[in-house]
N, C-alpha and C. Protein backbone atom coordinates (compact mmCIF):
# COMPACT_ATOMS: atom_id res chain seq x y z
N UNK A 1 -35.36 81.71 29.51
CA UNK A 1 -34.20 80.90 29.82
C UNK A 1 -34.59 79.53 30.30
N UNK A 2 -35.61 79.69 31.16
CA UNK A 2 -36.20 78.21 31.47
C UNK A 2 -36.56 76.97 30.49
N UNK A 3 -36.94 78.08 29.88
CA UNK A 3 -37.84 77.66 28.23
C UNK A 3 -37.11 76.74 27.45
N UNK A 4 -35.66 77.29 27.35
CA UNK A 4 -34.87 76.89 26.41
C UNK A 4 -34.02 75.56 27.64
N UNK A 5 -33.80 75.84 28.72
CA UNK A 5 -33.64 75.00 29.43
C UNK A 5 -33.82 73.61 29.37
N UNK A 6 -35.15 74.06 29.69
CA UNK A 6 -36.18 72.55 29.53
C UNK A 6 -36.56 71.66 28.08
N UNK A 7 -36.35 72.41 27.25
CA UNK A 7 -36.10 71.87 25.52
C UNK A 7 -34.68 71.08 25.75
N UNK A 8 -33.70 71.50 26.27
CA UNK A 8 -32.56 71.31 26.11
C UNK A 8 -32.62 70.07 27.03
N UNK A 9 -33.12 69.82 28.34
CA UNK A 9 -33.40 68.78 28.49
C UNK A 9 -33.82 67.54 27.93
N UNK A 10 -35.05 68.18 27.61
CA UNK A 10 -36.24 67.30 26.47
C UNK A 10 -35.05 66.55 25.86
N UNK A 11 -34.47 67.19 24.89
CA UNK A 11 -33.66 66.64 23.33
C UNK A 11 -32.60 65.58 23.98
N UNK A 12 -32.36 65.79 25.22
CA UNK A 12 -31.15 64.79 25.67
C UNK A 12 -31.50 63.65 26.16
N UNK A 13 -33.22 63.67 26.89
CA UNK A 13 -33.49 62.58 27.29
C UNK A 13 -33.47 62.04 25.72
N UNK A 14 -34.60 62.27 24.67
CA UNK A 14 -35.28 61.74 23.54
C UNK A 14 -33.58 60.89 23.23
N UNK A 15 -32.84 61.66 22.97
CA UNK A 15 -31.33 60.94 22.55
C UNK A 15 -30.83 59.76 23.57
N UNK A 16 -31.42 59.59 24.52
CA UNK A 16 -30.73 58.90 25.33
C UNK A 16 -31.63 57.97 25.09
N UNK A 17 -32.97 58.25 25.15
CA UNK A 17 -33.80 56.76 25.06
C UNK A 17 -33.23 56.13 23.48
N UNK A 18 -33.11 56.63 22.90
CA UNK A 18 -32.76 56.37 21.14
C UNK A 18 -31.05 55.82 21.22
N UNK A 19 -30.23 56.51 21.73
CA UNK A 19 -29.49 55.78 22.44
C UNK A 19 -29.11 54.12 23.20
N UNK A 20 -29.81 54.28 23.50
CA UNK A 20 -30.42 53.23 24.55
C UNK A 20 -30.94 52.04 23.90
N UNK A 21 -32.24 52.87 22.80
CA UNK A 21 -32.58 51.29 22.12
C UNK A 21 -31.82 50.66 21.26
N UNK A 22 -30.87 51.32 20.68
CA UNK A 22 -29.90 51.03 19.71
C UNK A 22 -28.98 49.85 20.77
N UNK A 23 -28.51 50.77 21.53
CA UNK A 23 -27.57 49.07 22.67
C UNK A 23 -28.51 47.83 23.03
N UNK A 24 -29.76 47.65 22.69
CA UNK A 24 -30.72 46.69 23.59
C UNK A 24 -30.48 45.72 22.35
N UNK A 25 -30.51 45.79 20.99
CA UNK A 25 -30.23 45.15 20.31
C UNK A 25 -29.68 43.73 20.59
N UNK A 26 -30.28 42.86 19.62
CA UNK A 26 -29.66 41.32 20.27
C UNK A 26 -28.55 40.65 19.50
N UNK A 27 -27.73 40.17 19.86
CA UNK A 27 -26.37 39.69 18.82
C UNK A 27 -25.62 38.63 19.46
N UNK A 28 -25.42 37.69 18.39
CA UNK A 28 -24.41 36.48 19.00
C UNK A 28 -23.46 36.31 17.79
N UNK A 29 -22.08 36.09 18.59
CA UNK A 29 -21.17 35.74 18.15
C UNK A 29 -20.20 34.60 17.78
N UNK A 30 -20.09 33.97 16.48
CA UNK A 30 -19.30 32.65 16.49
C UNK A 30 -18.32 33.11 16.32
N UNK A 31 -17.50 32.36 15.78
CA UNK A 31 -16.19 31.80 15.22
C UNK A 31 -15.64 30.77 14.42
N UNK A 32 -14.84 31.11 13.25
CA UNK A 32 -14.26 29.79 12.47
C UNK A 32 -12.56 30.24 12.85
N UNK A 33 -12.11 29.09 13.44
CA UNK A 33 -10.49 29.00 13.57
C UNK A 33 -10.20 27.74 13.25
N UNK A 34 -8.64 27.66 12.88
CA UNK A 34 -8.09 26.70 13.00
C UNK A 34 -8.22 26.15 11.96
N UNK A 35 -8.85 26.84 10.55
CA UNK A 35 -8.75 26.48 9.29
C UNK A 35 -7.63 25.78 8.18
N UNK A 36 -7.40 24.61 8.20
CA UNK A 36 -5.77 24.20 7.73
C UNK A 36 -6.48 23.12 6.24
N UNK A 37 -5.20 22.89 5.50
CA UNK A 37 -5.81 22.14 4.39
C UNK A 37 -4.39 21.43 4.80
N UNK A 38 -4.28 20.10 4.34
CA UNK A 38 -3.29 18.91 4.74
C UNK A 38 -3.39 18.24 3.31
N UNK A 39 -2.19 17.98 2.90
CA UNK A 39 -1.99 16.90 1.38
C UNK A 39 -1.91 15.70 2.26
N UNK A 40 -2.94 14.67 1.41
CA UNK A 40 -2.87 13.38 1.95
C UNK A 40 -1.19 12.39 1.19
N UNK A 41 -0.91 11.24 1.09
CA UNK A 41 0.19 10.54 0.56
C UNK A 41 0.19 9.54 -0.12
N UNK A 42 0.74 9.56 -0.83
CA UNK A 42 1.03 8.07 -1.98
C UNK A 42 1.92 7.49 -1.95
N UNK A 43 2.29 6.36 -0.84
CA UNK A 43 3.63 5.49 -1.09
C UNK A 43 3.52 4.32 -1.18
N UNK A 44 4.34 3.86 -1.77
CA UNK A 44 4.10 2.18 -2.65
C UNK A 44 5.45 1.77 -2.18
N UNK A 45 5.14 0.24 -1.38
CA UNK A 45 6.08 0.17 -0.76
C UNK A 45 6.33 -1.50 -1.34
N UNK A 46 7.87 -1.98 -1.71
CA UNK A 46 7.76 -3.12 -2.30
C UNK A 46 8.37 -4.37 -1.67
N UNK A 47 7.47 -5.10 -1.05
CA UNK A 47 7.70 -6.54 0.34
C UNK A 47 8.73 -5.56 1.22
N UNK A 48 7.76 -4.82 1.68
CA UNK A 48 7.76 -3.65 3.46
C UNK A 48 8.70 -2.35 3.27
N UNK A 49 9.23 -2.42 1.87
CA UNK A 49 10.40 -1.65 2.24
C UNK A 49 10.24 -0.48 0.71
N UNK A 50 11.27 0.87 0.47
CA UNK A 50 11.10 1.40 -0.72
C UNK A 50 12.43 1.19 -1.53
N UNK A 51 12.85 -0.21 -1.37
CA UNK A 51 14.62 -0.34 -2.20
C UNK A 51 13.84 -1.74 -3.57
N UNK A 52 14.61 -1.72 -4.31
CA UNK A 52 14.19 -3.07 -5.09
C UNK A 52 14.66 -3.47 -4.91
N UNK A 53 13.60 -4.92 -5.19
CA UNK A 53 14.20 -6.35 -4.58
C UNK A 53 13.83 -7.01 -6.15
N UNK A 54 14.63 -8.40 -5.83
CA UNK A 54 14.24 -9.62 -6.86
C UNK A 54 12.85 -10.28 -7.00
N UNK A 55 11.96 -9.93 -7.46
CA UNK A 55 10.99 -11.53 -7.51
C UNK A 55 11.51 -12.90 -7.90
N UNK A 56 12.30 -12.91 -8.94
CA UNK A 56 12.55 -14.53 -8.68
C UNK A 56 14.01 -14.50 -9.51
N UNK A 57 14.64 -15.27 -8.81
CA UNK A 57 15.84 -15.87 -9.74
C UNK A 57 16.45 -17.30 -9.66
N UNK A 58 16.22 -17.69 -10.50
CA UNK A 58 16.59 -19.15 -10.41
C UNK A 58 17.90 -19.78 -11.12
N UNK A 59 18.45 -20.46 -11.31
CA UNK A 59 19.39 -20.90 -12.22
C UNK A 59 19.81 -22.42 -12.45
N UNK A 60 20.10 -23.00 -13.27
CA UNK A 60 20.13 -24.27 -13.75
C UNK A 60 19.09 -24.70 -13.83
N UNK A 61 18.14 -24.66 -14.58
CA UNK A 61 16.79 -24.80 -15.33
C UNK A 61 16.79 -25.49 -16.36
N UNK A 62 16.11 -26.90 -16.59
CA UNK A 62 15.63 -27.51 -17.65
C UNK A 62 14.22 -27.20 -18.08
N UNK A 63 14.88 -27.71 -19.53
CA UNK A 63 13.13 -27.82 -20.07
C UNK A 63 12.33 -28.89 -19.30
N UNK A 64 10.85 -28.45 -19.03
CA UNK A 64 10.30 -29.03 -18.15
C UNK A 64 9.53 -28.57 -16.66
N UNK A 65 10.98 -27.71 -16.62
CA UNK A 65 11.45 -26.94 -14.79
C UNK A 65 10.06 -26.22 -14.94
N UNK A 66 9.25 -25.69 -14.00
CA UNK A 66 8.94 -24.49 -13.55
C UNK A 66 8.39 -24.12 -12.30
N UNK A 67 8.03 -22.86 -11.79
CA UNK A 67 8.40 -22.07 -10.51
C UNK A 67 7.64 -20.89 -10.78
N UNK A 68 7.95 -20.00 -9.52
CA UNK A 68 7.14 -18.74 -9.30
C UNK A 68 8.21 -18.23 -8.35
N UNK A 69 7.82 -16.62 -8.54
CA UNK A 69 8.30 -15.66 -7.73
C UNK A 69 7.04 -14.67 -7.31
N UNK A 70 7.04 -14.27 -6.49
CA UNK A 70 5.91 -13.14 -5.61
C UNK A 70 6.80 -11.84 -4.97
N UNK A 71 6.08 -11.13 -5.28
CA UNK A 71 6.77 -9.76 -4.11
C UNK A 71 5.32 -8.69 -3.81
N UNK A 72 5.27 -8.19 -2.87
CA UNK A 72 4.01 -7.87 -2.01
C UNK A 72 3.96 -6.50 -2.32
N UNK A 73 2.74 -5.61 -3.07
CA UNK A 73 2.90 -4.00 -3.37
C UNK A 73 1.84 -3.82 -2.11
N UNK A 74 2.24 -2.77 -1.77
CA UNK A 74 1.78 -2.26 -0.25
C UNK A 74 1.30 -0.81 -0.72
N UNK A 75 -0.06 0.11 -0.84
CA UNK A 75 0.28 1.03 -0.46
C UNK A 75 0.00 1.81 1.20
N UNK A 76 1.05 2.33 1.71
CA UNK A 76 1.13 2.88 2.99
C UNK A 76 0.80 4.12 3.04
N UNK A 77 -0.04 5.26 2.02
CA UNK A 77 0.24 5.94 2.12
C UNK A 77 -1.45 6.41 2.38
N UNK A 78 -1.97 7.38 2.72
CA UNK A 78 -3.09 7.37 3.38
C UNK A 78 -4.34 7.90 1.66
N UNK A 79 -3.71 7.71 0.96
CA UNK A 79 -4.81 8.10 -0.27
C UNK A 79 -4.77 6.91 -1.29
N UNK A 80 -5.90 6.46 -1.42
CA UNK A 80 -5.70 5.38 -3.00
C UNK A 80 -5.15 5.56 -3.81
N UNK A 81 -4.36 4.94 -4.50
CA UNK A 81 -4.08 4.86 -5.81
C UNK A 81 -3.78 3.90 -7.10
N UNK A 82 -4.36 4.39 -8.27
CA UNK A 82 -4.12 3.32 -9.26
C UNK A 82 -2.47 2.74 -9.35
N UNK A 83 -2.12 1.83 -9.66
CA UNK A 83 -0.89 0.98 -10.07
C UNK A 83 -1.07 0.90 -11.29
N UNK A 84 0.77 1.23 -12.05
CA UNK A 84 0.93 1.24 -13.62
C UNK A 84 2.02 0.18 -13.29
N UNK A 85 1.70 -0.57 -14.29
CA UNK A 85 3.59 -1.72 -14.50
C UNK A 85 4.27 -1.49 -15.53
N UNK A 86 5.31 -1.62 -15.88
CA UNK A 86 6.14 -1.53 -16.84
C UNK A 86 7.22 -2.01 -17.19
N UNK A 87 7.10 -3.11 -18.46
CA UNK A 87 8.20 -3.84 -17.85
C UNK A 87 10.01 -3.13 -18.88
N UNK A 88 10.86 -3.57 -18.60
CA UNK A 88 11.97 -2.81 -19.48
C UNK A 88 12.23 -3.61 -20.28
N UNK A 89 13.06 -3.54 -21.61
CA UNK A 89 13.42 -4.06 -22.54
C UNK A 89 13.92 -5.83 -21.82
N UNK A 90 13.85 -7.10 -22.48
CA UNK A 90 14.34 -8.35 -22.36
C UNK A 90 15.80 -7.67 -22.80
N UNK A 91 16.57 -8.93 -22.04
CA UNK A 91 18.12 -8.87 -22.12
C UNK A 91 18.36 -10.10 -22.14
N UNK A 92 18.54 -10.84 -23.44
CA UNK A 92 19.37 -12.49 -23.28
C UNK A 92 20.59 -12.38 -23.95
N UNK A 93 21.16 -13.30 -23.27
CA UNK A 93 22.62 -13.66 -22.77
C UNK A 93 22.74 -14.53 -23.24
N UNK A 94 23.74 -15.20 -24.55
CA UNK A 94 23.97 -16.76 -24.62
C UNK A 94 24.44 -17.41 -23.73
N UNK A 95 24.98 -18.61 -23.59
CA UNK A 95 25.79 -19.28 -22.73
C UNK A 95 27.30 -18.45 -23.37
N UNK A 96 28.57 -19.14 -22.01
CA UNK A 96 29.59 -19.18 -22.42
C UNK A 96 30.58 -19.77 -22.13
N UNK A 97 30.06 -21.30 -22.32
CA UNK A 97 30.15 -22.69 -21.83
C UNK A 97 31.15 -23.37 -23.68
N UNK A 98 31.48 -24.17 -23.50
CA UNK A 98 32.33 -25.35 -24.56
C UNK A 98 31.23 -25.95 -25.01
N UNK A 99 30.20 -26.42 -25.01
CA UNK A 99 29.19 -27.45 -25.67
C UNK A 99 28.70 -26.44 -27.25
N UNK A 100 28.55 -27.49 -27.99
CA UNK A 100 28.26 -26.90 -29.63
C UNK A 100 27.11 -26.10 -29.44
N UNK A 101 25.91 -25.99 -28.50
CA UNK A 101 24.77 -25.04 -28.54
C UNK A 101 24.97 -24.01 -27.88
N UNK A 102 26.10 -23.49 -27.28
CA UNK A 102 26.52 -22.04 -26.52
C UNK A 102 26.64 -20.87 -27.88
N UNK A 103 26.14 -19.97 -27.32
CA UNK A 103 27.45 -19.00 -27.98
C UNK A 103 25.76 -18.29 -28.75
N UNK A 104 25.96 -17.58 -29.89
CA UNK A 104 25.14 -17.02 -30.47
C UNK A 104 24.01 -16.13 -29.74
N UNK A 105 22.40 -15.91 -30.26
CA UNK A 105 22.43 -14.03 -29.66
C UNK A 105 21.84 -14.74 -27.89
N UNK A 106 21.68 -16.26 -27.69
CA UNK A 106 20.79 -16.12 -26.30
C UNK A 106 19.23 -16.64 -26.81
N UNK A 107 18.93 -17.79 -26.62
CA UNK A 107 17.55 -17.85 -27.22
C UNK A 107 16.34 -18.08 -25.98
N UNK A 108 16.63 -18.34 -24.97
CA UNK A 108 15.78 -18.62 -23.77
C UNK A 108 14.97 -17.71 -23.49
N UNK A 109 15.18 -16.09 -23.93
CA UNK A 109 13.87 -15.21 -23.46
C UNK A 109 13.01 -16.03 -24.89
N UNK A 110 12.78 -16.11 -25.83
CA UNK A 110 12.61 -16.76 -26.98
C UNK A 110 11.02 -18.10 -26.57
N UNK A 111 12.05 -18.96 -25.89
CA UNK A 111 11.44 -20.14 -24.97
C UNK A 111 11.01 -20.22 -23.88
N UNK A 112 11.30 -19.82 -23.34
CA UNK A 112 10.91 -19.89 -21.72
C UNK A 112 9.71 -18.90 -21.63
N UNK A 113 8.65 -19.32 -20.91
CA UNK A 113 7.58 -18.47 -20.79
C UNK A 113 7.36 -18.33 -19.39
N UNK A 114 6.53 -17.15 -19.08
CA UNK A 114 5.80 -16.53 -17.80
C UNK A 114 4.20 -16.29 -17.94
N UNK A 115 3.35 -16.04 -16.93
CA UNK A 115 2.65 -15.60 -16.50
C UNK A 115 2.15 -15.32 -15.49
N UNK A 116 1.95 -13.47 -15.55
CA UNK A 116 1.95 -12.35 -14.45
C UNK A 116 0.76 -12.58 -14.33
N UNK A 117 0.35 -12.14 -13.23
CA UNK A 117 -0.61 -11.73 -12.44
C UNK A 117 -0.62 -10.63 -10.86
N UNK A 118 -1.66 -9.74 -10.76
CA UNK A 118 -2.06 -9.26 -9.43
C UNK A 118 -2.79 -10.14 -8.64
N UNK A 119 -2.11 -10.70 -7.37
CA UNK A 119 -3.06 -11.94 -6.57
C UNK A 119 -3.55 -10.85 -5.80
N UNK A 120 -4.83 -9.77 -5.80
CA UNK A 120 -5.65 -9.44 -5.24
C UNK A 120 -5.90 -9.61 -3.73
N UNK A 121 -6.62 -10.97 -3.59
CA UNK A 121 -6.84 -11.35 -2.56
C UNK A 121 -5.99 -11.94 -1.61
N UNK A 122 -4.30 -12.08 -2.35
CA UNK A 122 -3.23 -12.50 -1.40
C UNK A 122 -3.41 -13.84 -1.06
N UNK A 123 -4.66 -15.14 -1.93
CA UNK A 123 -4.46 -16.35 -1.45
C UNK A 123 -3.40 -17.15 -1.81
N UNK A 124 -2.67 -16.31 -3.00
CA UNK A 124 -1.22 -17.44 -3.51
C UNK A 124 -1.70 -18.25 -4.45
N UNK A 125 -2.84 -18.45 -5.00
CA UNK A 125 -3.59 -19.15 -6.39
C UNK A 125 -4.62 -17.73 -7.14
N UNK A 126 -4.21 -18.16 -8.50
CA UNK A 126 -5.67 -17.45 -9.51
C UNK A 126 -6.49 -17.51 -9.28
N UNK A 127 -7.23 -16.47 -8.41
CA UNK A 127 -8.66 -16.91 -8.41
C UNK A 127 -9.39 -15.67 -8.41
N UNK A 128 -10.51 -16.02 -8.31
CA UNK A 128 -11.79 -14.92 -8.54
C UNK A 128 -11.51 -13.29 -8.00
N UNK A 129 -11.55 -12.13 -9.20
CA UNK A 129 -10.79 -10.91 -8.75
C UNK A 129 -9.15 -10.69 -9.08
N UNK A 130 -8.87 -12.07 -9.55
CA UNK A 130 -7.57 -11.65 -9.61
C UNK A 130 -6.58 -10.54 -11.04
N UNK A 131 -5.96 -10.13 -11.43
CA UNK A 131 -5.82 -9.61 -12.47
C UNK A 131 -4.59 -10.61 -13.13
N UNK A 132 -4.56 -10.59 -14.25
CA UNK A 132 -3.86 -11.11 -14.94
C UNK A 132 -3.10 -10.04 -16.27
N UNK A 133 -2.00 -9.77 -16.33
CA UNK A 133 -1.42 -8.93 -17.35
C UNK A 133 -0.83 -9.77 -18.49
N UNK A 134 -1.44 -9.67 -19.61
CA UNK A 134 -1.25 -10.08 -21.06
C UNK A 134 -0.19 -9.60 -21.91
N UNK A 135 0.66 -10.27 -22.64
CA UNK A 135 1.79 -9.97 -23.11
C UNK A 135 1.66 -8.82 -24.21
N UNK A 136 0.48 -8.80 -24.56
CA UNK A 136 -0.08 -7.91 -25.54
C UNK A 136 -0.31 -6.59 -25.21
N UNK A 137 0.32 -5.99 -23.69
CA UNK A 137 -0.43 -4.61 -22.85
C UNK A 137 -1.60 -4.85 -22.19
N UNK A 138 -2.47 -5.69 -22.58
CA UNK A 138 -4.00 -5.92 -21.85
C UNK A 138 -4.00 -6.87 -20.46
N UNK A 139 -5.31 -6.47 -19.85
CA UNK A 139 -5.47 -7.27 -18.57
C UNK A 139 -7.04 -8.33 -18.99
N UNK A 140 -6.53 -9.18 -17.82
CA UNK A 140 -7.78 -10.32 -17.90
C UNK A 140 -8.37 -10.46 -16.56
N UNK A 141 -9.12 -11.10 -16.26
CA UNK A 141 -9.71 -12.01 -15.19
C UNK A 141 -10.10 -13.04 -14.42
N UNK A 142 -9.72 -13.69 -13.97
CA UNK A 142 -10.19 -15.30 -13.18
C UNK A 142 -11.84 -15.00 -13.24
N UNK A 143 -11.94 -16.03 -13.85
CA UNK A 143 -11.95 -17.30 -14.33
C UNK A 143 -11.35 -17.70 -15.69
N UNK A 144 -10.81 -16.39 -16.30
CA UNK A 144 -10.02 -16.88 -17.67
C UNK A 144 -8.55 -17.65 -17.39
N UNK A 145 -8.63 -18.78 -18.00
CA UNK A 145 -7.22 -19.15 -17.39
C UNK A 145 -6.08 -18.42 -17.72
N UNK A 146 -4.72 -18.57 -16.94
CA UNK A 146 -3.29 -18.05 -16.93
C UNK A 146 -3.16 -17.73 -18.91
N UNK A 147 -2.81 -17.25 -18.71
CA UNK A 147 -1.95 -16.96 -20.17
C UNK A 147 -0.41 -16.85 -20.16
N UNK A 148 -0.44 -17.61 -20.89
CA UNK A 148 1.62 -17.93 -20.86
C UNK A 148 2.05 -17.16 -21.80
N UNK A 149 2.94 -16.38 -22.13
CA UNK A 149 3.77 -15.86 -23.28
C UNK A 149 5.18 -15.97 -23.12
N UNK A 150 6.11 -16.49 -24.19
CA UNK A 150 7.39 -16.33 -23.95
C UNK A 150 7.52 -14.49 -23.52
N UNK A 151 8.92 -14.93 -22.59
CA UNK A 151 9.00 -13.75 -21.60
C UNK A 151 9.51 -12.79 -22.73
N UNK A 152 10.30 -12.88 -23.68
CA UNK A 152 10.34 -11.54 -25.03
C UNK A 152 9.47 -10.70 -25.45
N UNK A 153 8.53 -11.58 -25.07
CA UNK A 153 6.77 -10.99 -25.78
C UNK A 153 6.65 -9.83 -24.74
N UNK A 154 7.48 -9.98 -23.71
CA UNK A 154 6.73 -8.89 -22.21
C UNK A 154 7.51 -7.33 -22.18
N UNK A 155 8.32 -7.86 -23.65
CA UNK A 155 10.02 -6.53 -23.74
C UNK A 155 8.68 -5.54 -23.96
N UNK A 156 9.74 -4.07 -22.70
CA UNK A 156 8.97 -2.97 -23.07
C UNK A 156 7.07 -2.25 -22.77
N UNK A 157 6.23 -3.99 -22.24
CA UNK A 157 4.91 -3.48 -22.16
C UNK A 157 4.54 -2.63 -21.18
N UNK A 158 3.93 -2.10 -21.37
CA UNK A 158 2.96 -0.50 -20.28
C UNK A 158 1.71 -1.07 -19.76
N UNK A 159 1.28 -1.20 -18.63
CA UNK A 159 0.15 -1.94 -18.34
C UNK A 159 0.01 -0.58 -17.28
N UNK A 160 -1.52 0.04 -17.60
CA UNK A 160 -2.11 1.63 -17.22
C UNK A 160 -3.16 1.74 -16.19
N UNK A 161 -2.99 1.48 -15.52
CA UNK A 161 -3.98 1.30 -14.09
C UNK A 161 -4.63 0.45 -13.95
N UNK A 162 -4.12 -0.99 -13.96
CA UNK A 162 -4.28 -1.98 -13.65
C UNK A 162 -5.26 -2.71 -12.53
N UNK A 163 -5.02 -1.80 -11.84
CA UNK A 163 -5.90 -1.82 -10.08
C UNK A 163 -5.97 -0.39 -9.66
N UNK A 164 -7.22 -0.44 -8.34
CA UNK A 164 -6.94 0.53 -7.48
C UNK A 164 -6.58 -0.22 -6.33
N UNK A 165 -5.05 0.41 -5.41
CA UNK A 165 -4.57 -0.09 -4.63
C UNK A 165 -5.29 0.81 -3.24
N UNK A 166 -6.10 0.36 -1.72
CA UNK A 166 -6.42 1.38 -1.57
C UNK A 166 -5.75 1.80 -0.53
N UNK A 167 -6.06 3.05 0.48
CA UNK A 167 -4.86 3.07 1.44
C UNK A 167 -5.07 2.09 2.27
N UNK A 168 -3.64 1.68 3.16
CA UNK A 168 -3.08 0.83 3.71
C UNK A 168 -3.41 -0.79 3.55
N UNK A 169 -3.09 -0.53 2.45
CA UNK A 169 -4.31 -2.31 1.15
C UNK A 169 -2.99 -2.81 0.72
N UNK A 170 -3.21 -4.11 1.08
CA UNK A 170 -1.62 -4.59 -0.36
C UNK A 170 -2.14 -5.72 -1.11
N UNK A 171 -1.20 -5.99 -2.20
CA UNK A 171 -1.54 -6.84 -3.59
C UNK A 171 -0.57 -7.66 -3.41
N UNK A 172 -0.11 -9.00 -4.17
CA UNK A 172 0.53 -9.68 -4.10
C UNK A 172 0.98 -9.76 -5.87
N UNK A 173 2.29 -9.37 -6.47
CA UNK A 173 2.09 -9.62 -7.72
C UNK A 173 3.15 -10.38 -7.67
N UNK A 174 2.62 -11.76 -8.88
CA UNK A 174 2.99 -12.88 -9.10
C UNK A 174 3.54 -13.19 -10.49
N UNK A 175 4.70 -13.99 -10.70
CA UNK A 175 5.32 -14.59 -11.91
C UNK A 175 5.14 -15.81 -11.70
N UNK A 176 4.75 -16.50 -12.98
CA UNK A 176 4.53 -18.33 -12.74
C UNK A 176 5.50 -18.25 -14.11
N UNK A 177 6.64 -19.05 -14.12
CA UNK A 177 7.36 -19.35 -15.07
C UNK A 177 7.57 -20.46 -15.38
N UNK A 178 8.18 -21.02 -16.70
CA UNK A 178 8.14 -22.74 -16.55
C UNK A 178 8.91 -22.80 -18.51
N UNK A 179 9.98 -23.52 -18.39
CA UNK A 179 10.36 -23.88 -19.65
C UNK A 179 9.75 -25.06 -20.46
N UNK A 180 9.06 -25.09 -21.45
CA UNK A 180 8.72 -25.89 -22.25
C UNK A 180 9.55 -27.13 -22.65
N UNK A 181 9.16 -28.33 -22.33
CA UNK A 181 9.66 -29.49 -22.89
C UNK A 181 10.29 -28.97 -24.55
N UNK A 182 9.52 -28.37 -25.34
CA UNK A 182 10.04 -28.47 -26.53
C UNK A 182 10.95 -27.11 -26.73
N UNK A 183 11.50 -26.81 -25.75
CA UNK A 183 12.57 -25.63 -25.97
C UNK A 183 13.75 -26.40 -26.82
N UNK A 184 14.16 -27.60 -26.22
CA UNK A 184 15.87 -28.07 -27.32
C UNK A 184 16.34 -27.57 -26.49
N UNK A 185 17.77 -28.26 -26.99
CA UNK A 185 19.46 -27.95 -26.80
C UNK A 185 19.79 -26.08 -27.10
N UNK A 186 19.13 -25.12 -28.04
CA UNK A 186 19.64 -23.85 -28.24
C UNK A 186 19.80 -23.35 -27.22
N UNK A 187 19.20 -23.68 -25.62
CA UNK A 187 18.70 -22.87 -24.70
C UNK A 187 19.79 -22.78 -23.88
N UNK A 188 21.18 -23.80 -24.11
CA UNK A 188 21.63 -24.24 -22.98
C UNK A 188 22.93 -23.44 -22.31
N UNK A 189 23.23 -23.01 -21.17
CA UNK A 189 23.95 -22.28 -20.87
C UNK A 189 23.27 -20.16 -21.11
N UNK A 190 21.99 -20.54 -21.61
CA UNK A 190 21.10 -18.82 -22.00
C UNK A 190 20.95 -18.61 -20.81
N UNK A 191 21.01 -16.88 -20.64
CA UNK A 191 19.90 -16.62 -19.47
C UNK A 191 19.47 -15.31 -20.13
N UNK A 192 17.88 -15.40 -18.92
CA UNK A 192 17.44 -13.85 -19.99
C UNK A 192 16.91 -13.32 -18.74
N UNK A 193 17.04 -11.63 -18.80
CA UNK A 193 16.70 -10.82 -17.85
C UNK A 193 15.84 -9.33 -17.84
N UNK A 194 15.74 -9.11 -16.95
CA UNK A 194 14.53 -7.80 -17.29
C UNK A 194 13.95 -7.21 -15.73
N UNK A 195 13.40 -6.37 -16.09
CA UNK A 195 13.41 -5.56 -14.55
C UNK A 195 11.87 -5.08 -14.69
N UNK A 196 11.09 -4.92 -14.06
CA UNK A 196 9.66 -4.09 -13.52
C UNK A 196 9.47 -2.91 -12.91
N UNK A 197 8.72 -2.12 -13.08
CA UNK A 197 8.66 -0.60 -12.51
C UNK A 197 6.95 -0.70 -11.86
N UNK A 198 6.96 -0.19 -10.88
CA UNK A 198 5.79 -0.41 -10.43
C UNK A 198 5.46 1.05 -10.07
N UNK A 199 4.28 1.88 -10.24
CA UNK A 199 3.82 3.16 -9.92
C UNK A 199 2.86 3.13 -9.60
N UNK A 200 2.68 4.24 -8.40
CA UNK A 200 1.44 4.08 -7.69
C UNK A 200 1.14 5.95 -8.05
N UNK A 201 -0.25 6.00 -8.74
CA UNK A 201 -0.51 7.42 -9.26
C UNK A 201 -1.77 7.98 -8.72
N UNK A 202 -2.24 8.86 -8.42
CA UNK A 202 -3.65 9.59 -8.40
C UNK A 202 -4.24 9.42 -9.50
N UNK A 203 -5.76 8.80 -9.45
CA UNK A 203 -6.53 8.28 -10.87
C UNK A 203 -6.44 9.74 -11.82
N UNK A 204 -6.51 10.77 -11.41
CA UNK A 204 -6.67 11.79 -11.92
C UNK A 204 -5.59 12.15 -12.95
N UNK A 205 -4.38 11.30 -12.84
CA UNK A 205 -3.13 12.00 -13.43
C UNK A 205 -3.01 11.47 -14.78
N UNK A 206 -3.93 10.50 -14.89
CA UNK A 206 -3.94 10.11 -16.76
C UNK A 206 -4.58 11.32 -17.47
C-alpha cells in the first residue's frame, strides 16, 4: 500500500513540474484597433461657391472692342483631380433692331473671336505653365502665343484632362475676346451665346 502510495505521489509531482513548465512560457501581447478606411473628396468650386456664375458679358460692342472675363476653379476637396471642359452648342441671335443689317440667322458667333486659357499660376497674363485650349479640342503652352478662333469654332468641344487641379489648389480660367475690325455691318444688333461645364474627375476614371 505504501508502494503504490508513493508512485502515486511520484506521478503527481512529475505532472506538476510538467505542469509548471508549460505556464513559465514567455508571451507578449499586442493589438490592432481602431481600423477605419475614410473616402477622401472631390469638389470643384466655381469663384468660392458651387452655383454658376457668368465669366463675361458684355454688350454694345464694336468691331475693334475687346475684353476678358476670368472665373476662379478651386478644388476644395481633399484629393486631386484632373479638370474636363466642355463647351455647349453656340447660340446666335440676330439683331431685332430697324437698320437693313438686322434680322437673318445672327452672324457674330461667325466674327467675333476668343481665346481660352487655364492661368495656372493666377498672374492674370499668359505665361510660362499656362494652358491654352484650342478650338480644335487640343491644348497648348506659353510660350506659344494665344490662339484666337471665332467663338462657333468652340460649339460643342470636349477638352479631357486638361490639368491636374491639386487639393486645396485653384486655377484661374480665362476668356480674352475681341471683335475684328473686319467683321462689317452683318454683325449689328447679333449676339451669340454659350455656356461651359467644368468637371473635376479622379485620373483613374478615363
Amino acid at each position: 500500500m505504501k508502494k503504490i502510495l508513493g508512485l502515486t505521489v511520484a506521478a503527481l509531482l512529475v505532472m506538476a513540474l510538467v505542469g509548471g513548465g508549460t505556464w513559465a512560457y514567455f508571451s507578449d501581447t499586442e493589438a490592432s484597433t481602431d481600423n477605419s478606411l475614410t473616402a477622401g473628396t472631390l469638389d470643384l468650386n466655381i469663384d468660392g461657391g458651387n452655383t454658376a456664375v457668368t465669366t463675361f458679358s458684355v454688350t454694345d460692342k464694336a468691331p475693334g472692342d475687346s475684353g476678358n472675363g476670368s472665373s476662379t476653379l478651386a478644388n476644395a476637396g481633399s484629393l486631386n483631380g484632373e479638370l474636363d471642359v466642355t463647351f455647349s452648342a453656340i447660340t446666335n441671335t440676330p439683331g431685332a433692331g430697324g437698320t437693313e443689317y438686322e434680322g437673318g440667322s445672327g452672324e457674330l458667333g461667325a466674327n467675333a473671336e476668343i481665346a481660352v486659357y487655364i492661368d495656372v499660376d493666377q498672374s492674370g497674363d499668359w505665361s510660362s505653365g499656362d494652358i491654352g485650349l484650342k478650338s480644335d479640342g487640343t491644348t497648348y503652352n506659353n510660350p506659344t502665343a494665344l490662339d484666337y478662333a471665332a467663338i462657333d469654332n468652340y460649339g460643342s468641344d470636349s477638352f479631357d484632362a486638361v490639368e491636374t487641379i491639386i487639393a486645396s489648389a485653384a486655377d484661374d480660367f480665362i476668356i480674352l475676346w475681341r471683335i475684328p475690325t473686319t467683321a462689317g455691318n452683318d454683325i449689328q444688333g447679333d449676339s451669340v451665346s454659350f455656356d461651359i461645364t467644368f468637371t473635376l474627375e479622379q485620373a483613374a476614371a478615363d
